[in-house]
Protein backbone atom coordinates (compact mmCIF):
# COMPACT_ATOMS: atom_id res chain seq x y z
CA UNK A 1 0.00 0.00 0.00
CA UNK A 2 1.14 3.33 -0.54
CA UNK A 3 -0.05 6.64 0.91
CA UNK A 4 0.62 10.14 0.08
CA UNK A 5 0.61 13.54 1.59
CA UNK A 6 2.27 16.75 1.81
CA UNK A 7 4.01 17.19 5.15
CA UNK A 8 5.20 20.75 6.07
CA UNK A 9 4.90 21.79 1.87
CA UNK A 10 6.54 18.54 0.34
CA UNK A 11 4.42 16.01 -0.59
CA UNK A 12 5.77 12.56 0.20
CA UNK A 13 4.73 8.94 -0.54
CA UNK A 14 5.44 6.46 2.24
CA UNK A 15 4.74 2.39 1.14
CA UNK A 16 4.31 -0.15 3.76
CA UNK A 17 2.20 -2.96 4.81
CA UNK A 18 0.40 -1.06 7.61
CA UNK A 19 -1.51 1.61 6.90
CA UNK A 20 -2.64 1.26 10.76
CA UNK A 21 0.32 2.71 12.03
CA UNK A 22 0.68 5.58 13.79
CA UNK A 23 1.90 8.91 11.78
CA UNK A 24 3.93 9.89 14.63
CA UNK A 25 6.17 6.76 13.69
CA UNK A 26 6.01 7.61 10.22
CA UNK A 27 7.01 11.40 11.24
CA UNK A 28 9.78 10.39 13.37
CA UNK A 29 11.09 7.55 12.17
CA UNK A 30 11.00 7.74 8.30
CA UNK A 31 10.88 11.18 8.02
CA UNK A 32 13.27 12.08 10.51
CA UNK A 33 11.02 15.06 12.12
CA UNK A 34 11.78 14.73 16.06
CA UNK A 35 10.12 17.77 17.28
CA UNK A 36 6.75 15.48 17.51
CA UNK A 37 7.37 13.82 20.44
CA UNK A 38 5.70 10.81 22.07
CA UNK A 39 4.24 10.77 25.19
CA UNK A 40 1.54 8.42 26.40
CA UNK A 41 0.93 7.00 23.01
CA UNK A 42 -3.12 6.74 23.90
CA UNK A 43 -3.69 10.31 22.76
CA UNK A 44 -3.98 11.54 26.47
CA UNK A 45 -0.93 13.75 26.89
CA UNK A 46 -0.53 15.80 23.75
CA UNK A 47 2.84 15.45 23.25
CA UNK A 48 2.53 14.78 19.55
CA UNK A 49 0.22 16.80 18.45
CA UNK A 50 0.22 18.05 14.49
CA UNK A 51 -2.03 19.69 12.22
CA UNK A 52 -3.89 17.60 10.22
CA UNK A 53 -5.73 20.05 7.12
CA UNK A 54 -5.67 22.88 10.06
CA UNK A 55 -6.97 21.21 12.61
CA UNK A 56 -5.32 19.89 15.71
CA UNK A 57 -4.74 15.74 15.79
CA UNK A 58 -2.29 13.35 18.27
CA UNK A 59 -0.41 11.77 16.06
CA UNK A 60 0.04 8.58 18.34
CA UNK A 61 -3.63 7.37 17.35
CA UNK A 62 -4.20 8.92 13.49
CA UNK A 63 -3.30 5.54 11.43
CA UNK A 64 -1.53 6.46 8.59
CA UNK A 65 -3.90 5.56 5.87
CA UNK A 66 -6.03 8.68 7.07
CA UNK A 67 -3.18 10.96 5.67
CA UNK A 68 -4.06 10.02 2.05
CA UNK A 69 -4.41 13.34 0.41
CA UNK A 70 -4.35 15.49 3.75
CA UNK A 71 -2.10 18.62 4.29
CA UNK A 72 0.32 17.94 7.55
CA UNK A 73 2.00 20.51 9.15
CA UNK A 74 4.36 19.40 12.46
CA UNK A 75 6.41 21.76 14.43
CA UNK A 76 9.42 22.09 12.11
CA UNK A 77 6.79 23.61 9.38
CA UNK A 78 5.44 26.55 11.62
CA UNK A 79 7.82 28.63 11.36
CA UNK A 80 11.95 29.35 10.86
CA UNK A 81 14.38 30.49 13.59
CA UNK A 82 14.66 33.79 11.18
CA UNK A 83 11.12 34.32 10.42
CA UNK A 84 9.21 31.97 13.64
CA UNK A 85 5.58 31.56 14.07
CA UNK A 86 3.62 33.75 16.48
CA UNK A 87 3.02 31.15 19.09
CA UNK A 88 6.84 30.04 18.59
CA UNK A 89 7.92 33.73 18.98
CA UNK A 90 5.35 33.91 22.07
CA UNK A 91 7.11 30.64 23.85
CA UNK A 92 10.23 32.77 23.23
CA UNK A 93 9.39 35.88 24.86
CA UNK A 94 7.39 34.18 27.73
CA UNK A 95 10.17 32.19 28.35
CA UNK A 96 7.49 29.34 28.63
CA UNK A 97 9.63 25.30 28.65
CA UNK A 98 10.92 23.82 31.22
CA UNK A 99 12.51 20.56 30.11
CA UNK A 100 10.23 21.61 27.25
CA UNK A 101 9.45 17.96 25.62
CA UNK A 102 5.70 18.51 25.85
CA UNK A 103 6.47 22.10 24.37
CA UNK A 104 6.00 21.53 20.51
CA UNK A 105 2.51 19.57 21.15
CA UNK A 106 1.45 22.60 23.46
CA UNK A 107 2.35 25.61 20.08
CA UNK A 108 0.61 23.06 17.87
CA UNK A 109 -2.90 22.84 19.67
CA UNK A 110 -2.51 27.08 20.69
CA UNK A 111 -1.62 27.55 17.18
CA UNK A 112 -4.79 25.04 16.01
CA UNK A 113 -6.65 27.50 19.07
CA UNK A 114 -5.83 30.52 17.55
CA UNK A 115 -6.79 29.53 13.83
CA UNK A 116 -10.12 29.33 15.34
CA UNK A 117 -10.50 31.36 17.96
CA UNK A 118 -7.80 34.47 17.41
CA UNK A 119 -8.74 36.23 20.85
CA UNK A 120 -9.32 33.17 23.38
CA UNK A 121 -10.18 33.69 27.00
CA UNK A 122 -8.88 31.87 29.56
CA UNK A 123 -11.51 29.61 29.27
CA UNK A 124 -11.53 29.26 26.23
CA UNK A 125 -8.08 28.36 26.79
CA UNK A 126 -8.97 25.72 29.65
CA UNK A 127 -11.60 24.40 27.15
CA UNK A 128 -9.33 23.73 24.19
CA UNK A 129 -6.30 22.80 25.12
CA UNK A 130 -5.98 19.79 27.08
CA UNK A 131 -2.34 18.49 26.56
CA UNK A 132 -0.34 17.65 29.73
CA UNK A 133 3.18 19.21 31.42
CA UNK A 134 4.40 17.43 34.16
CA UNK A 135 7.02 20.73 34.65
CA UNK A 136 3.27 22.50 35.09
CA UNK A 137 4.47 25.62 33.33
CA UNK A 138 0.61 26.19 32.56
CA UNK A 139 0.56 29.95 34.05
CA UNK A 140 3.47 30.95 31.36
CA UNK A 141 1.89 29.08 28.38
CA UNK A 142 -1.60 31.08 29.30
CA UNK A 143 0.64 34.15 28.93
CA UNK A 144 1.83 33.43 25.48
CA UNK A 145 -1.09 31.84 24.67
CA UNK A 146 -2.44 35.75 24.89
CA UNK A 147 0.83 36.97 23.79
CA UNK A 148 0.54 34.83 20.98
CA UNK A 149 -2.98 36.07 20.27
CA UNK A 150 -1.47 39.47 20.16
CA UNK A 151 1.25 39.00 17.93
CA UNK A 152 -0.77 37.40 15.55
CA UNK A 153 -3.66 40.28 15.68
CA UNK A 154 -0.78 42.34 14.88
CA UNK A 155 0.73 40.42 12.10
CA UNK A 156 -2.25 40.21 10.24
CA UNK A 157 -2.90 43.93 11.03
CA UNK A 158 0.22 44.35 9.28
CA UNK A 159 -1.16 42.47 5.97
C-alpha cells in the first residue's frame, strides 16, 4: 500500500504494509522530524500533536492511511528560527519550557486554538487545550497563549 501527503509543503509517498500505524512513527522515524514527540501514546498527553488540514490531531492514534491526500503541518513547518511563528515567537518571549518535551505539542494545539478562535479567553483556553506538562508551566503558556494572540492580531494587522 502506498499513501501520500504533503508534510510541512513537500508532498511525500510512504509504502508499507500497515496503513494502521501511527503517523507519529512515520514522522519520526521515516521522516526524521523529532520535534513530535511521544508521550503516552493513547492520545492523552498531547505530546505529539500536528495539524492535520488545520486542525489539531495526536499523532500517536491517526493511522496512517487517514493521511491520504491530507495537508500535515508538524512543528518544524510553523515557522523558521529567522522568520518563527507567532506562538513560537510567544514561547520565546514568555520564556514558557521547562525541560520543554511537551512544548511543541502545546504551540501546535494554541496555534490550532488561535486559527479558530484568534482572541481566546482563559476559558476558552482551559476548554481547548488539554495536553499535559508534568514541569506544570501552565501559568506561562496562558501568557503566550495571549501573547501569541497578540502578535498574531498584529501580524495580520500588518497584511
Amino acid at each position: 500500500m502506498k499513501v501520500s501527503f504533503r508534510i510541512n509543503n513537500t508532498v511525500q509517498t510512504i509504502h508499507t504494509d500497515d496503513g494502521e500505524t501511527p503517523l507519529l512513527w512515520i514522522i519520526r522515524d521515516v521522516l526524521n522530524l523529532k520535534g513530535t514527540k511521544f508521550g503516552c501514546g493513547r492520545s492523552a498527553c498531547g505530546a505529539c500533536t500536528i495539524h492535520v488540514d488545520g486542525q489539531a490531531v495526536r499523532s500517536c492514534s491517526f493511522p496512517l492511511v487517514l493521511a491520504e491526500g491530507r495537508t500535515i503541518t508538524t512543528i518544524e513547518g510553523m515557522g523558521t528560527p529567522d522568520d518563527p511563528h507567532p506562538v513560537q515567537k510567544a514561547w520565546i518571549d514568555e520564556i514558557v519550557p521547562q525541560c520543554g518535551y511537551c512544548q511543541p505539542g502545546f504551540m501546535m494545539a494554541t496555534a490550532a486554538l488561535l486559527n479558530n478562535n484568534p482572541i481566546p479567553s482563559d476559558k476558552d483556553i482551559d476548554n481547548s487545550i488539554s495536553n499535559i506538562c508534568r514541569c506544570a508551566t501552565y501559568y506561562r503558556m496562558r501568557k503566550a497563549i495571549h501573547r501569541a494572540a497578540q502578535l498574531q492580531s498584529e501580524s495580520n494587522d500588518n497584511k
